[in-house]
Protein backbone atom coordinates (compact mmCIF):
# COMPACT_ATOMS: atom_id res chain seq x y z
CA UNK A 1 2.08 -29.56 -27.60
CA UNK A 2 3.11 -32.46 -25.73
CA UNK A 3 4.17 -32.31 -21.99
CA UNK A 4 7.27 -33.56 -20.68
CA UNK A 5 7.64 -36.95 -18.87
CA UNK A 6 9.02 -35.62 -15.17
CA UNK A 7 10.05 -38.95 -14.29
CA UNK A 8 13.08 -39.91 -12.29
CA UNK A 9 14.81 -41.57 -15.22
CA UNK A 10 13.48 -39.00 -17.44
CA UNK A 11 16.01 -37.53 -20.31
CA UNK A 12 19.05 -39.92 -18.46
CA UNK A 13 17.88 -43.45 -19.63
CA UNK A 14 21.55 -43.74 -21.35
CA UNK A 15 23.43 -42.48 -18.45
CA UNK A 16 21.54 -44.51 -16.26
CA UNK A 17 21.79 -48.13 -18.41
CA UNK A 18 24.89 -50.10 -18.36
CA UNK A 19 26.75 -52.20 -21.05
CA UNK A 20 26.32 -55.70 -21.36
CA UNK A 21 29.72 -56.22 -19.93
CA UNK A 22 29.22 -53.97 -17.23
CA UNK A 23 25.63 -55.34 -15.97
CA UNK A 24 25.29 -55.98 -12.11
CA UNK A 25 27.46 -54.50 -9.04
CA UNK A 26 30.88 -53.15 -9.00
CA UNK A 27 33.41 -54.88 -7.51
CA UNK A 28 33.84 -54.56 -3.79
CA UNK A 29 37.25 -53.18 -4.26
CA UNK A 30 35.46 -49.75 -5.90
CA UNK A 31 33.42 -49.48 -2.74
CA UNK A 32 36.57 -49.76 -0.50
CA UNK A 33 38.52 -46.60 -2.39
CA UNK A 34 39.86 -43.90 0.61
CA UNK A 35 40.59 -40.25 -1.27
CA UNK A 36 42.64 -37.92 0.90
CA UNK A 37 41.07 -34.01 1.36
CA UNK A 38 42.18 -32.08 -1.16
CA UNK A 39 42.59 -35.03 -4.02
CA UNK A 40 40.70 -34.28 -7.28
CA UNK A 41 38.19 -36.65 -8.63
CA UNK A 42 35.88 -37.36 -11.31
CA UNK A 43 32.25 -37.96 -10.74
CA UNK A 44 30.91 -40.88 -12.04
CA UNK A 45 27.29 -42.36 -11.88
CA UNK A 46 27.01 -45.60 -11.49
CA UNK A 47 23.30 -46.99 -12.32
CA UNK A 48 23.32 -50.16 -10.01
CA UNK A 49 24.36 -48.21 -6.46
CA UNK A 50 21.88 -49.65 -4.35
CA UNK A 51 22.77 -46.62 -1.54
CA UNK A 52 21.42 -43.62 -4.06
CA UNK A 53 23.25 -41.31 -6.65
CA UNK A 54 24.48 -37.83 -7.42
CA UNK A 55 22.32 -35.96 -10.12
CA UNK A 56 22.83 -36.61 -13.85
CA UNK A 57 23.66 -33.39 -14.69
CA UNK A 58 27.23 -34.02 -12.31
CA UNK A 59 28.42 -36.74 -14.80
CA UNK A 60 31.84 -36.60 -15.48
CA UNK A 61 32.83 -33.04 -12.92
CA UNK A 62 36.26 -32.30 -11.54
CA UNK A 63 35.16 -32.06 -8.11
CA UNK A 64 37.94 -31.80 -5.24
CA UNK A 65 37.46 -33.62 -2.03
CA UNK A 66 36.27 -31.69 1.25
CA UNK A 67 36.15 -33.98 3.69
CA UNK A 68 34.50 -37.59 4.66
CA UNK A 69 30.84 -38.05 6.09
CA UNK A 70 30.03 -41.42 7.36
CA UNK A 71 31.14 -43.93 4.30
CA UNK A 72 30.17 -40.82 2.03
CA UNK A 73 32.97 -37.87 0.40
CA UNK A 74 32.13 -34.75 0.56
CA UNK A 75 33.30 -33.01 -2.67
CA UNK A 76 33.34 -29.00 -3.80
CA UNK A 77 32.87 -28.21 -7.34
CA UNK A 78 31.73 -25.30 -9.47
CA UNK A 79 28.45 -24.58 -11.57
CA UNK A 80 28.95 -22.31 -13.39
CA UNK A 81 30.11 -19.05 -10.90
CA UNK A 82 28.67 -20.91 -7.60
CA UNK A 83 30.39 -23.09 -5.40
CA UNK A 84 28.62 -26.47 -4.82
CA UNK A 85 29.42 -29.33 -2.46
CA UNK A 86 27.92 -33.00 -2.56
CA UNK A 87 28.22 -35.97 -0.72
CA UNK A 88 29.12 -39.05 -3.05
CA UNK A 89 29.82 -42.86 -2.20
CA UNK A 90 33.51 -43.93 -3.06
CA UNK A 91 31.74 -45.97 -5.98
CA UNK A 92 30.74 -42.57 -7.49
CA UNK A 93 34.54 -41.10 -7.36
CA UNK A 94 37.53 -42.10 -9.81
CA UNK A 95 40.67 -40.43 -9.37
CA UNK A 96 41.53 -37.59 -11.60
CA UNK A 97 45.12 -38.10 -12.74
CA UNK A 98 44.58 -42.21 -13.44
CA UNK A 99 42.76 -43.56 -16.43
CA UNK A 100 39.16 -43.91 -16.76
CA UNK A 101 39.36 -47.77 -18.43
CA UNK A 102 41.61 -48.91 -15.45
CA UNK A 103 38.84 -47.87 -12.60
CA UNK A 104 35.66 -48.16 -15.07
């Protein structure tokens, strides 16, 4: 039996790669988004944040913003029956009740 890769890109390499269209940095304006406490959000990974990201396995959560940390949210979700909270960058957030294509 063979062992499993433990790399950091390991079992996300299509999360993590873009679309042709899509290659290089968002545009500012995602990087500028404010989200009030209590909004809802979706969490999004985007591949070419040069500041970090949240863990695959948060792709596309409901989370509900907490608070703000620096330029960072902080946003409260649940896994299963526990409560987590996260920081994200705005550039990881889209708005819940808009459309996905219009902030993708």
């Amino acid at each position: 039996m063979v062992k499993s890769s433990k790399g950091f890109r390991s079992r996300t390499r299509g999360s993590l790669t873009k679309e042709v269209r899509e290659r290089g940095l968002p545009p500012v304006t995602r990087f500028l988004q404010t989200f009030e406490p209590g909004a809802r959000v979706i969490v999004r990974l985007e591949a070419s944040d040069p500041r970090g990201q949240p863990h695959p396995r948060y792709q596309g959560r409901v989370a509900v913003v907490v608070g703000r940390v620096g330029r960072a949210f902080r946003i409260e979700f649940r896994d299963g029956n526990k409560r987590k909270q996260l920081l994200a960058n705005a550039v990881h957030l889209i708005p819940a009740g808009g459309s996905a294509e219009a902030h993708a």
